[in-house]
Protein backbone atom coordinates (compact mmCIF):
# COMPACT_ATOMS: atom_id res chain seq x y z
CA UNK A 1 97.15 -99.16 -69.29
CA UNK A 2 97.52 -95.60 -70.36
CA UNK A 3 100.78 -93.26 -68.48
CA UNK A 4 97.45 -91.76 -66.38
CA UNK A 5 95.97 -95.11 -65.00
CA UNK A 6 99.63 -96.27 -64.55
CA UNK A 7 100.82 -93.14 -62.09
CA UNK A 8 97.82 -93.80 -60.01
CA UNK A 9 98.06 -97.63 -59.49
CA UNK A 10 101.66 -96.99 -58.63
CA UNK A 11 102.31 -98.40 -54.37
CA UNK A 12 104.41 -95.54 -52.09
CA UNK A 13 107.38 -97.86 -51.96
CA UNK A 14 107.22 -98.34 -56.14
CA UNK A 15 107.20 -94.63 -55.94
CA UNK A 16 109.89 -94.42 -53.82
CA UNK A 17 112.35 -97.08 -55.64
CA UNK A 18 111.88 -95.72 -59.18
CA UNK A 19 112.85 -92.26 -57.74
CA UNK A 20 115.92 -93.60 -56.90
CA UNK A 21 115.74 -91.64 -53.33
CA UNK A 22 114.40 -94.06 -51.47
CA UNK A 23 113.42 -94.02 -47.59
CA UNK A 24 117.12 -93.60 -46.13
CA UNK A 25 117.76 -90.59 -49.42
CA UNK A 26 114.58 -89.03 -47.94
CA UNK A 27 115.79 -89.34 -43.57
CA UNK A 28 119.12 -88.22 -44.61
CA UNK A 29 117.50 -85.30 -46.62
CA UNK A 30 115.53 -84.49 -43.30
CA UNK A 31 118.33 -84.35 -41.39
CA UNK A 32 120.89 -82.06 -42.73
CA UNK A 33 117.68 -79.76 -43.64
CA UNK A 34 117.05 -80.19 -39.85
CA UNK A 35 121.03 -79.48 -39.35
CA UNK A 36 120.88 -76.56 -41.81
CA UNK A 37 118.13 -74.83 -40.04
CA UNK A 38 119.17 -75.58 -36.30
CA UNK A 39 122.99 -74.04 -37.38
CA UNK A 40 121.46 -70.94 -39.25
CA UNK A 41 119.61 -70.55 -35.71
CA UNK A 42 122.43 -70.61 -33.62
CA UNK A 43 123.42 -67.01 -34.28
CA UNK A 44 120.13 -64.79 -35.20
CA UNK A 45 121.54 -61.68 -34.47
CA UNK A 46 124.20 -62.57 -37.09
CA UNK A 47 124.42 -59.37 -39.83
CA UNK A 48 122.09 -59.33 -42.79
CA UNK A 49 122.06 -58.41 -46.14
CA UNK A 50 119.73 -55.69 -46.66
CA UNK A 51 117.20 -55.94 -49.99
CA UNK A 52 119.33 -52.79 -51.51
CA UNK A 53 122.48 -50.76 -50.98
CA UNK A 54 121.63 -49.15 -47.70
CA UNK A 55 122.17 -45.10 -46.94
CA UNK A 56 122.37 -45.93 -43.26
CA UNK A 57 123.84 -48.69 -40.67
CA UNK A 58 122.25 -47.78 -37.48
CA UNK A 59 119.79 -45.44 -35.54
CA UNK A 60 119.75 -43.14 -32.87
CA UNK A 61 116.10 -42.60 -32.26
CA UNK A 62 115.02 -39.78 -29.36
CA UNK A 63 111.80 -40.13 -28.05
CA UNK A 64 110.34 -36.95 -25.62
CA UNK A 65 107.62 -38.95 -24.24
CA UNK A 66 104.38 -36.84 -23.71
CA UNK A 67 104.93 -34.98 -26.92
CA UNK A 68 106.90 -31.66 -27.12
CA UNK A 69 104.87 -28.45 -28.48
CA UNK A 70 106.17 -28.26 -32.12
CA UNK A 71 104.81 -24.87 -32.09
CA UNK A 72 106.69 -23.35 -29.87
CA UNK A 73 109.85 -25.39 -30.72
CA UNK A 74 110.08 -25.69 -34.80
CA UNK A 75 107.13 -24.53 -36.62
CA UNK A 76 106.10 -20.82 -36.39
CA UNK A 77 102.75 -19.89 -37.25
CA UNK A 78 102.68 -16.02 -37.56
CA UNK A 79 99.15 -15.75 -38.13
CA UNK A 80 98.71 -17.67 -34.95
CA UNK A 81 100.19 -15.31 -33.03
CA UNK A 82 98.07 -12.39 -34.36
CA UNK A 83 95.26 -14.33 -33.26
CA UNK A 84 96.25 -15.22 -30.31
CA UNK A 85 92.89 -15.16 -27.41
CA UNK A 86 90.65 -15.50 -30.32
CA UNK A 87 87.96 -18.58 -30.33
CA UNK A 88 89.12 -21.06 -32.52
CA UNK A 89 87.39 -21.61 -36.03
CA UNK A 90 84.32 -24.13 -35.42
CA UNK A 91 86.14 -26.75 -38.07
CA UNK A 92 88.98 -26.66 -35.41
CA UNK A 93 86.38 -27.71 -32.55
CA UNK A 94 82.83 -29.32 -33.73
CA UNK A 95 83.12 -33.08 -34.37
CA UNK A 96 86.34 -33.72 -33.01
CA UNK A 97 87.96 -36.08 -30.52
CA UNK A 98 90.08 -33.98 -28.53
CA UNK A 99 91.68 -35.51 -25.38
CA UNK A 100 91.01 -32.89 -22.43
CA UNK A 101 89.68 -29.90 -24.36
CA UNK A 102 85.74 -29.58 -23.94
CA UNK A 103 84.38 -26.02 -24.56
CA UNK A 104 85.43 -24.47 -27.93
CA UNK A 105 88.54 -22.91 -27.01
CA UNK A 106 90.78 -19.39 -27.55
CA UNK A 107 93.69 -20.01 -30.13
CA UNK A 108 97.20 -19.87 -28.75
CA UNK A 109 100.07 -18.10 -29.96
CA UNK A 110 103.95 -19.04 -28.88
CA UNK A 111 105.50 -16.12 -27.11
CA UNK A 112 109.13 -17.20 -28.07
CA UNK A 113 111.00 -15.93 -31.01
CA UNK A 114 111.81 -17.91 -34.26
CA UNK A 115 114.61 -16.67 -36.81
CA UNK A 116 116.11 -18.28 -39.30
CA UNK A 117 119.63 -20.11 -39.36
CA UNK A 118 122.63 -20.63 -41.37
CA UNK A 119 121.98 -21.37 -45.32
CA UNK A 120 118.95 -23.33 -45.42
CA UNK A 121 117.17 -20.48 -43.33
CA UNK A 122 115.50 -23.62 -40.98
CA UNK A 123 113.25 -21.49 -38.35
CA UNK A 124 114.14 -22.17 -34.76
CA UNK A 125 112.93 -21.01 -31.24
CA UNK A 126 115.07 -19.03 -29.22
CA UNK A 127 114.55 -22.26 -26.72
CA UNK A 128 116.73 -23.95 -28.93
CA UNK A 129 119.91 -22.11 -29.67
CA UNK A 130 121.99 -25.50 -29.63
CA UNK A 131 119.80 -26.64 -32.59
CA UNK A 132 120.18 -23.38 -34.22
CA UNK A 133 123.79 -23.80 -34.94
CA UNK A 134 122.91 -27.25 -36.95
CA UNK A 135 120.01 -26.26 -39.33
CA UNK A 136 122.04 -27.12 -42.39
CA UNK A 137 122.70 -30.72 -40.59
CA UNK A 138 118.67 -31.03 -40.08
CA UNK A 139 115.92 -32.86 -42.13
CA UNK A 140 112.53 -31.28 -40.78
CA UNK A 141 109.52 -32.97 -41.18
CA UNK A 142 106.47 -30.58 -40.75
CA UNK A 143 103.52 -32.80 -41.58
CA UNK A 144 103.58 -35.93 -39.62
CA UNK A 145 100.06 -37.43 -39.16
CA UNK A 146 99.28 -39.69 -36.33
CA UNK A 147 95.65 -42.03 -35.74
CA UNK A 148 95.97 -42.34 -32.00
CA UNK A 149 95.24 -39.04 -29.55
CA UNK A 150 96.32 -40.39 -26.25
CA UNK A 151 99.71 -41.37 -24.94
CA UNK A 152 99.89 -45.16 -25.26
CA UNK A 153 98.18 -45.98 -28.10
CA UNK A 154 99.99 -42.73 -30.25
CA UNK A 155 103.59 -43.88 -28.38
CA UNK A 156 102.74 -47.89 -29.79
CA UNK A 157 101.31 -46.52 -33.35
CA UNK A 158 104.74 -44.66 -33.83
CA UNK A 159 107.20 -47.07 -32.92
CA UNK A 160 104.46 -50.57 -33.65
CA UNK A 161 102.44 -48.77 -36.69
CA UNK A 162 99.46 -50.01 -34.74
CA UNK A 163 97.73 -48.25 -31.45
CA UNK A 164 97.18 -51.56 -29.40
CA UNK A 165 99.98 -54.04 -27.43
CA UNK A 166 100.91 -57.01 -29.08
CA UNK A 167 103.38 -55.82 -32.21
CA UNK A 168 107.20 -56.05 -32.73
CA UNK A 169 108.68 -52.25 -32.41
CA UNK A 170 110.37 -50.86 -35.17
CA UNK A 171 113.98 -51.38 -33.34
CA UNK A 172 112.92 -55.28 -33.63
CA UNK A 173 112.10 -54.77 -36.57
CA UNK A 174 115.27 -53.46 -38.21
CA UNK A 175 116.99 -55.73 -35.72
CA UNK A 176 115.60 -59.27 -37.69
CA UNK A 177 115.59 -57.86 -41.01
CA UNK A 178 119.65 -57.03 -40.57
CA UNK A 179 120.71 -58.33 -37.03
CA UNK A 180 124.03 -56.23 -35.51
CA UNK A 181 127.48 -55.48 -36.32
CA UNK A 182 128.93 -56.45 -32.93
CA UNK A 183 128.82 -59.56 -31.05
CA UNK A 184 129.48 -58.24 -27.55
CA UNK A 185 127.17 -56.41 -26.92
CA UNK A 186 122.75 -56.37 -27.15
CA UNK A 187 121.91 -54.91 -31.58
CA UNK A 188 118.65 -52.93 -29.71
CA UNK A 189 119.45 -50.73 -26.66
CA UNK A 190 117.50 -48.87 -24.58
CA UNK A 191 118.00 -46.11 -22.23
CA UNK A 192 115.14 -44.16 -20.18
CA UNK A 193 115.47 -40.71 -18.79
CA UNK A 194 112.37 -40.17 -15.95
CA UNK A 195 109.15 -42.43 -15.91
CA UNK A 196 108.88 -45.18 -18.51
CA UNK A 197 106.62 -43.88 -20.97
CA UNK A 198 102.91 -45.02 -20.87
CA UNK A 199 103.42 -47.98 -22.84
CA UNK A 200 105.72 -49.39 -20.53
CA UNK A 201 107.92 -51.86 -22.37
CA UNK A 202 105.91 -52.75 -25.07
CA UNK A 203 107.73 -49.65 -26.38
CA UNK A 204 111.01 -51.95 -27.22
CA UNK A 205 109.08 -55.05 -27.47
CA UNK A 206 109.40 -58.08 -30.00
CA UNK A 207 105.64 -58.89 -29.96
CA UNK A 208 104.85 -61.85 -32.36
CA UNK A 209 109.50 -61.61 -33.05
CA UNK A 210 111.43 -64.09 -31.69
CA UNK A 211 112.16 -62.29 -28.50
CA UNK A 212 116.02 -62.29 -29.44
CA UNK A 213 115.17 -59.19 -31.03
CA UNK A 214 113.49 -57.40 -28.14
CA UNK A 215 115.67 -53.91 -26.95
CA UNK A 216 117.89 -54.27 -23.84
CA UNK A 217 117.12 -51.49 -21.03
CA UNK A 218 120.46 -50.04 -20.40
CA UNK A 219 120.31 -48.31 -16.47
CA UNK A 220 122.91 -45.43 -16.60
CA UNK A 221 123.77 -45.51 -12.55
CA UNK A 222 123.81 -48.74 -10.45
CA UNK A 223 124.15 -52.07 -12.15
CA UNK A 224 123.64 -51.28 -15.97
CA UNK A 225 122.04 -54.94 -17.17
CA UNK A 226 120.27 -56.01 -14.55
CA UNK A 227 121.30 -59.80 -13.12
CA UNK A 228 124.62 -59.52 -15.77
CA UNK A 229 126.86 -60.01 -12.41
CA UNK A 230 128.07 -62.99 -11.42
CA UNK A 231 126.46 -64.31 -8.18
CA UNK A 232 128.74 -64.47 -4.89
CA UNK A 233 131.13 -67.38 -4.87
CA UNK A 234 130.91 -68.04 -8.95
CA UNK A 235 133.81 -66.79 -10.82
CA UNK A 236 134.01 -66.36 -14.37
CA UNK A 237 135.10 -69.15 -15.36
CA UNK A 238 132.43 -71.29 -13.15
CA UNK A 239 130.23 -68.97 -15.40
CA UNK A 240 131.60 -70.56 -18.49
CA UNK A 241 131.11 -73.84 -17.53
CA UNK A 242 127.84 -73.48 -16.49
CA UNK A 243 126.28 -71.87 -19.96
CA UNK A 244 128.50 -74.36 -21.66
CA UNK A 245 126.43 -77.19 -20.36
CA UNK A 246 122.98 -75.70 -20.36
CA UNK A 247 123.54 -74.33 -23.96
CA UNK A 248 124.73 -77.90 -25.15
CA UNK A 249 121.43 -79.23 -23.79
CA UNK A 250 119.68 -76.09 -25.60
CA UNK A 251 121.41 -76.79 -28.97
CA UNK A 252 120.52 -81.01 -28.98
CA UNK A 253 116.71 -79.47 -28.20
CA UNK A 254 117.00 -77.14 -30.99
CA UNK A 255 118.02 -79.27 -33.20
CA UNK A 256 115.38 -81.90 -32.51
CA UNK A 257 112.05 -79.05 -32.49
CA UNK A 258 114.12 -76.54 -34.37
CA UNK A 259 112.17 -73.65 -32.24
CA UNK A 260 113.48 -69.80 -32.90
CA UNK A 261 112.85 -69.35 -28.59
CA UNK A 262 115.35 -72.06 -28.26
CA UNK A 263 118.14 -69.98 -30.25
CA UNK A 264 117.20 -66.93 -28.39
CA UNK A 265 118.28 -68.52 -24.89
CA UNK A 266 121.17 -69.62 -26.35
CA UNK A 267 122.15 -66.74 -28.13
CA UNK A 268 121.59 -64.54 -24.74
CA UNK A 269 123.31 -66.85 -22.23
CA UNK A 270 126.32 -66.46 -24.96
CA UNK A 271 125.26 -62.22 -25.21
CA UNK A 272 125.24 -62.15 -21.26
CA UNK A 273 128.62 -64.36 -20.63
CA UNK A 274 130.53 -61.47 -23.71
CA UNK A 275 128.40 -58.77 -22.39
CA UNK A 276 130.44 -58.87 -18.41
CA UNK A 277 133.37 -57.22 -20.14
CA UNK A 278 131.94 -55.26 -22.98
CA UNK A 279 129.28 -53.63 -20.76
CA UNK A 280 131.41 -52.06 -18.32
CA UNK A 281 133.53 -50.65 -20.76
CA UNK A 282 130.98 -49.07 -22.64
CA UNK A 283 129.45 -47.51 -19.73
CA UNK A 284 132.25 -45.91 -18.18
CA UNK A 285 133.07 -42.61 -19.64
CA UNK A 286 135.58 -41.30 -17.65
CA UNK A 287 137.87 -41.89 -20.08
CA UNK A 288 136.62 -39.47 -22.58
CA UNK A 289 138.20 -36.55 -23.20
CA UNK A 290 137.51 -33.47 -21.32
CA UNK A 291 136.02 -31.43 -24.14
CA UNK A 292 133.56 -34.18 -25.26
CA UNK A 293 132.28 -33.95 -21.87
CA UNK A 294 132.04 -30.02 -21.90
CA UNK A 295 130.09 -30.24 -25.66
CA UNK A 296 127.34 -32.90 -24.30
CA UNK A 297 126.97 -31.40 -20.88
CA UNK A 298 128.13 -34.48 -19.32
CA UNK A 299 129.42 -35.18 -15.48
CA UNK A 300 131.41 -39.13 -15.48
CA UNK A 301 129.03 -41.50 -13.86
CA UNK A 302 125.55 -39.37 -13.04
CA UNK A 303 123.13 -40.75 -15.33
CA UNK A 304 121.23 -38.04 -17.32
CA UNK A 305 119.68 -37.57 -20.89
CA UNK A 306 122.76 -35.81 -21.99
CA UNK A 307 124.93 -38.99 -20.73
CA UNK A 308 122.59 -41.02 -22.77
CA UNK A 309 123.00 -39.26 -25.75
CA UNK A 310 127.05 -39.99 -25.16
CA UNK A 311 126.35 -43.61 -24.34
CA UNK A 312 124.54 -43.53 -27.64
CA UNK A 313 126.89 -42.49 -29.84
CA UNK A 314 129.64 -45.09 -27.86
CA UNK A 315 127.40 -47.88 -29.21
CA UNK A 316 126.96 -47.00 -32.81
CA UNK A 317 130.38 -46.70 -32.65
CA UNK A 318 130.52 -49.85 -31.81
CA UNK A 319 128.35 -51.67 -34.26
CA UNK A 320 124.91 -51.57 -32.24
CA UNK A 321 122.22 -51.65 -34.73
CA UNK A 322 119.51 -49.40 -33.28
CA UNK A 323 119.59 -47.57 -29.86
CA UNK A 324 116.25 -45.32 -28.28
CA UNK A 325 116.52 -42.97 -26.11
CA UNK A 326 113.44 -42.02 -24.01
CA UNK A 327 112.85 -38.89 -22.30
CA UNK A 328 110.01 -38.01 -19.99
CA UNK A 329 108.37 -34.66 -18.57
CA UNK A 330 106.62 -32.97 -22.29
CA UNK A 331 103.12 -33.47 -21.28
CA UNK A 332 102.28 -29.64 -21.00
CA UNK A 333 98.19 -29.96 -20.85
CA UNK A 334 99.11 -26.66 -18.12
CA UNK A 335 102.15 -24.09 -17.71
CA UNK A 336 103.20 -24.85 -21.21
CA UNK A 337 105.17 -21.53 -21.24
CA UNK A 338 106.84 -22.09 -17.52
CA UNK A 339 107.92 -25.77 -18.33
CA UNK A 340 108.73 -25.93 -21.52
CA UNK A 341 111.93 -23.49 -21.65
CA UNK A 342 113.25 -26.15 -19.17
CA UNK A 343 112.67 -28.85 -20.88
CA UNK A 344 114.36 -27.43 -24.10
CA UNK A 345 117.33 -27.12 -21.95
CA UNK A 346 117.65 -30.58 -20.35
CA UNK A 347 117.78 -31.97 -24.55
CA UNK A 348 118.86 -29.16 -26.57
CA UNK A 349 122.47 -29.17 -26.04
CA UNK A 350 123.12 -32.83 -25.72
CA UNK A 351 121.19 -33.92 -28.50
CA UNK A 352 122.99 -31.43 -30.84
CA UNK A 353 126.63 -32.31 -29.21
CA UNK A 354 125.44 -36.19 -30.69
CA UNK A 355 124.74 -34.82 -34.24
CA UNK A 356 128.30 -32.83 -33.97
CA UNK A 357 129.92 -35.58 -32.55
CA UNK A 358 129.03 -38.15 -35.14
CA UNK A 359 129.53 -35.65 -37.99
CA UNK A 360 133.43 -35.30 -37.07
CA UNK A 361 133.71 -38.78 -36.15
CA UNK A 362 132.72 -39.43 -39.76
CA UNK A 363 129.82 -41.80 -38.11
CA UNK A 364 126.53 -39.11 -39.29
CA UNK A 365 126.13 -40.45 -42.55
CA UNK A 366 125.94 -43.97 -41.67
CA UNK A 367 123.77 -42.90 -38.10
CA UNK A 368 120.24 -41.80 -38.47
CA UNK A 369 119.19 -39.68 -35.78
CA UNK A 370 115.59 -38.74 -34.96
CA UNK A 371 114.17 -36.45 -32.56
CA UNK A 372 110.55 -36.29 -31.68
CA UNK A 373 107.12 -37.24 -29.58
CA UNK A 374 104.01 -39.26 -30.23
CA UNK A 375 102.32 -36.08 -31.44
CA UNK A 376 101.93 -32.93 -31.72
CA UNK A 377 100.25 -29.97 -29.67
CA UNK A 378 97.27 -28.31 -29.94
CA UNK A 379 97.34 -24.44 -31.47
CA UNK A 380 94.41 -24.12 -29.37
CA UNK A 381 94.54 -23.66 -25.47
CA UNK A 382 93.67 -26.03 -22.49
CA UNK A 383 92.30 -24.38 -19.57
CA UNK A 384 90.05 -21.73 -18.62
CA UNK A 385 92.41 -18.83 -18.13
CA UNK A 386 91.20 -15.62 -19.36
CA UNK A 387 94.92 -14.40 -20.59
CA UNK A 388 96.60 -17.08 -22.92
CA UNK A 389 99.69 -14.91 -22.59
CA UNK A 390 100.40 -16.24 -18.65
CA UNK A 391 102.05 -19.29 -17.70
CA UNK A 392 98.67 -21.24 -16.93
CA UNK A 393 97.76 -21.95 -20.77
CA UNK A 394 98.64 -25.12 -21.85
CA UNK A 395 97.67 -27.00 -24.76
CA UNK A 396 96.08 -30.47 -25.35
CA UNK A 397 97.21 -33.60 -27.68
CA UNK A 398 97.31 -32.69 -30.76
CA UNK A 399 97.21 -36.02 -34.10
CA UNK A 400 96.61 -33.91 -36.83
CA UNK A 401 100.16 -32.89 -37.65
CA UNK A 402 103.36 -31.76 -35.34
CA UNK A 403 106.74 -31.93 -36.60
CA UNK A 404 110.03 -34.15 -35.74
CA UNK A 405 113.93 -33.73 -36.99
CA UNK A 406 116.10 -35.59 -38.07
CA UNK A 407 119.55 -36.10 -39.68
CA UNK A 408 121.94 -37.90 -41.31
CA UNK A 409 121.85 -41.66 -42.54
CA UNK A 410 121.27 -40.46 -46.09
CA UNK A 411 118.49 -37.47 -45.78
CA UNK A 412 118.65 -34.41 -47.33
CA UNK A 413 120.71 -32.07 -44.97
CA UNK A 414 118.65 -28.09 -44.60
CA UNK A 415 115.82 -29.31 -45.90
CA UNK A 416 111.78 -28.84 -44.51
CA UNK A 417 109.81 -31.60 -46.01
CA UNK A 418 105.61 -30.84 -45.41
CA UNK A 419 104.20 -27.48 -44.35
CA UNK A 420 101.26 -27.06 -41.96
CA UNK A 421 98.39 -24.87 -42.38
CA UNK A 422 98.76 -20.91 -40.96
CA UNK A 423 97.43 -21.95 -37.66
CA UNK A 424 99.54 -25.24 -37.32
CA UNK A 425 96.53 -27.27 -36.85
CA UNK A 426 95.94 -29.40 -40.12
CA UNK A 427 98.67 -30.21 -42.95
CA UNK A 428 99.11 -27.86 -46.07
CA UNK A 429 101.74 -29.66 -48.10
CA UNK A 430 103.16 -33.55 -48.54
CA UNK A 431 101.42 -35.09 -45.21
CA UNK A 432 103.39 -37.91 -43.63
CA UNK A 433 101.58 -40.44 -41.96
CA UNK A 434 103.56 -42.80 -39.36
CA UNK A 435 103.49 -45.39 -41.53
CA UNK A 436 105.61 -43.18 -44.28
CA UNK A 437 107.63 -42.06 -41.62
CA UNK A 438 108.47 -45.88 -40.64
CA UNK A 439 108.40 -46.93 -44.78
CA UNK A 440 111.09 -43.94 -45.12
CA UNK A 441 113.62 -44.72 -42.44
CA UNK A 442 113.78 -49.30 -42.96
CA UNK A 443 114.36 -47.80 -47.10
CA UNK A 444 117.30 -45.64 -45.68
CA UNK A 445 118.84 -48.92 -44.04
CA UNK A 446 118.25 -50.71 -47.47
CA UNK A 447 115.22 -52.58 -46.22
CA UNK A 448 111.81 -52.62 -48.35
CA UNK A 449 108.86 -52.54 -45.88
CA UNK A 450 106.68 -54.00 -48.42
CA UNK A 451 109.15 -57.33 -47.96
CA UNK A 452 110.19 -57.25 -43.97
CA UNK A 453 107.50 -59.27 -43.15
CA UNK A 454 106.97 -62.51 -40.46
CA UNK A 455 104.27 -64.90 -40.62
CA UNK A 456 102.14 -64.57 -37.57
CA UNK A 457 98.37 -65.92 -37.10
CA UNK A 458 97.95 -67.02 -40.84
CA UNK A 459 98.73 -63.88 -42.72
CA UNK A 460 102.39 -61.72 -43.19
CA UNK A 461 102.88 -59.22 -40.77
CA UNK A 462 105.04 -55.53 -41.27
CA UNK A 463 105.65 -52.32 -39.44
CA UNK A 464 103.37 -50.39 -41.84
CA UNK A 465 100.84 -52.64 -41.70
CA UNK A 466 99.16 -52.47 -44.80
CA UNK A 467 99.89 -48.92 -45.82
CA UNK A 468 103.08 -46.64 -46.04
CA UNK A 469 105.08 -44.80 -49.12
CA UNK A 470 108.81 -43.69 -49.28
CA UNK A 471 109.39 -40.11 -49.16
CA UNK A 472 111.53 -39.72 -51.55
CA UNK A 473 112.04 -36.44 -51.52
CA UNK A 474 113.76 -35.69 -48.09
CA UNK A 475 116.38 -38.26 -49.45
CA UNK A 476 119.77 -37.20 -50.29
């Protein structure tokens, strides 16, 4: 018989004999792979290793939710202005999906003043004179590119990379490709300011994730976790006992279906039990000092986006992976120029007390903090008034390119990556789509997005999809 006649006449149990592993080798085997992979559940918010040396731990990401008008905020277009009340150019107009505009309409100019700021000579509007005083702290990006024209779908593309429900969010993201630093308290936070933005929670969904690495919705007044009390007539310690014996239960089922959901319960009754003592604490600010409060804009206990932006910088300080702040009211289809000034205000000051805050704490070059909307705004205007100059102009969404900041976690401080076109409709120079946007910040946390994938439906999944390039050069 030759060697090839001989390995196929062979029975399963000669097989298994001359192997020397035989059918107890191959249960025990089983098991303590079963064992392995139940104990490397237990804890899946445990900290990673990221694929390279990372340039940043965490991320402070500000979302103002209906998109803020970059052109009257960061990116000046002169020859705008001289046009302002002119029709707009027919390649501006004919074939395009606009969301509310429906008549070719008259350009818009900003009324506000720009100038330039400290060394890197960043422009800034006069609504912004907090930012102003940080330009050589600032990373502007003045090219983003977005597919999606309407809220939802353009708030899920940024923080999904794809315009429909159903995806992880980058926060989740991050959050299972390098878990958190700190045990006590949730790695993905989440704190609103107004309405919840179109998307409703999908925004710091885990889609297709194990949902352990969903965000938490922080409330800043009332309870701030919602059901994290104890019921009347359980003490703590009743508490204890109580998730002691359900999550024993939980880990004898994990270990027998080994099922990712089944580490996620136990992982939050164990987050939830910590999270009665670490919660309060974070949330009460009372005991900062006096001047802290004065540079946010803060008042001890009355929830507001500058209170946020304090909260924020309280959790990367203590190890929480990714925090997003949401903040509604920048949907300016009308009264652009009556509403926007106080917008500006309600952010501006706060949001630049957080970049000054982490700086001397010695936190900003391990924080990245970004600052921006779904979109952009059209440099054409909504409405039918006759004067664009008046309060009743507005302008319309805008994909084509707008502009976000950001700064620190490794970025190139003073610097203006992308330039749009002289009427700040269409990019000039190095357009960013989301994708790059979300490719550049997982490589400034040492993460590849080509590799932080997760098997879903048959094929590997990943925040950019199928597309996406580092920008290398708004790196430090």
């Amino acid at each position: 018989m030759n060697p090839t006649e001989h390995r196929l006449s062979l029975t399963r149990r000669e097989m298994l004999k001359s192997s020397g592993v035989g059918i107890g080798g191959l249960a025990l085997a089983s098991l303590l792979n079963r064992d392995a992979s139940a104990a490397a559940h237990l804890n899946p918010m445990a900290a990673k290793k990221s694929h390279f040396a990372p340039r940043a731990k965490s991320i402070i990401y500000m979302h103002m939710v209906g998109a803020p008008s970059h052109l009257d905020l960061w990116d000046y277009k002169p020859e705008l202005v001289k046009n302002n009340g002119k029709l707009c150019p027919d390649e501006f107009f004919k074939g395009k999906r606009l969301a509310f505009i429906r008549e070719q309409p008259q350009l818009l100019g900003t009324k506000y003043k720009f100038e330039k700021y400290g060394k890197s000579g960043i422009e800034v509007s006069e609504l912004l004179p907090h930012l102003a005083t940080i330009t050589d702290d600032l990373t502007l990006v003045k090219s983003l590119q977005t597919d999606q024209f309407n809220h939802a779908p353009a708030q899920l593309m940024l923080h999904t990379g794809f315009g429909r429900f159903g995806r992880p969010t980058l926060g989740s993201w991050v959050t299972y490709g390098l878990g958190s630093e700190n045990e006590n308290l949730p790695g993905y936070v989440v704190f609103i300011t107004g309405n919840v933005a179109g998307a409703g929670n999908s925004l710091w969904g885990s889609g297709f994730l194990p949902s352990i690495y969903q965000g938490v919705e922080f409330r800043s007044s009332g309870e701030p976790v919602l059901f994290l009390a104890n019921p009347d007539g359980i003490s703590s310690v009743d508490r204890r006992r109580i998730i002691e014996g359900v999550n024993h239960l939980n880990k004898v089922q994990l270990a027998t279906v080994g099922d990712p959901e089944i580490a996620t319960r136990i992982s939050q009754y164990e987050m939830a039990y910590r999270m009665q003592t670490s919660v309060p604490e974070l949330m009460d600010t009372s005991k900062e000092p006096e001047h802290v409060h004065e540079m946010y804009g803060t008042q001890p206990g009355k929830a507001s986006f500058a209170n946020n932006c304090l909260l924020a910088r309280r959790l990367v300080e203590r190890g929480v992976r990714f925090v997003q702040l949401f903040d509604q009211g920048w949907d300016h289809h009308g009264n652009v120029f009556g509403s926007l000034p106080n917008k500006a205000k309600q952010v501006d000051q706060a949001s630049v007390a957080l970049v000054k805050d982490l700086k001397q704490r010695g936190l900003l070059e391990d924080t990245l903090v970004i600052f921006g909307g779904e979109f952009g705004r059209t440099p054409m205007m909504q409405g039918n008034d006759s004067n664009p100059a008046t309060t009743k102009a507005g302008r319309d969404h805008h994909k084509e390119c707008f502009t976000m900041w950001m700064a620190g976690g490794g970025l190139k401080p003073g610097f203006v990556y992308g330039k749009s076109d002289d009427l700040g409709y269409g990019v000039a120079e190095d357009p960013m789509h989301i994708h790059d946007l979300n490719a550049t910040i997982l490589h400034l946390l040492g993460m590849d997005h080509e590799k932080l994938t997760f098997k879903f439906q048959g094929r590997q999944y990943r925040v950019t999809d199928v597309a996406g390039h580092v920008a290398h050069k708004l790196l430090a």
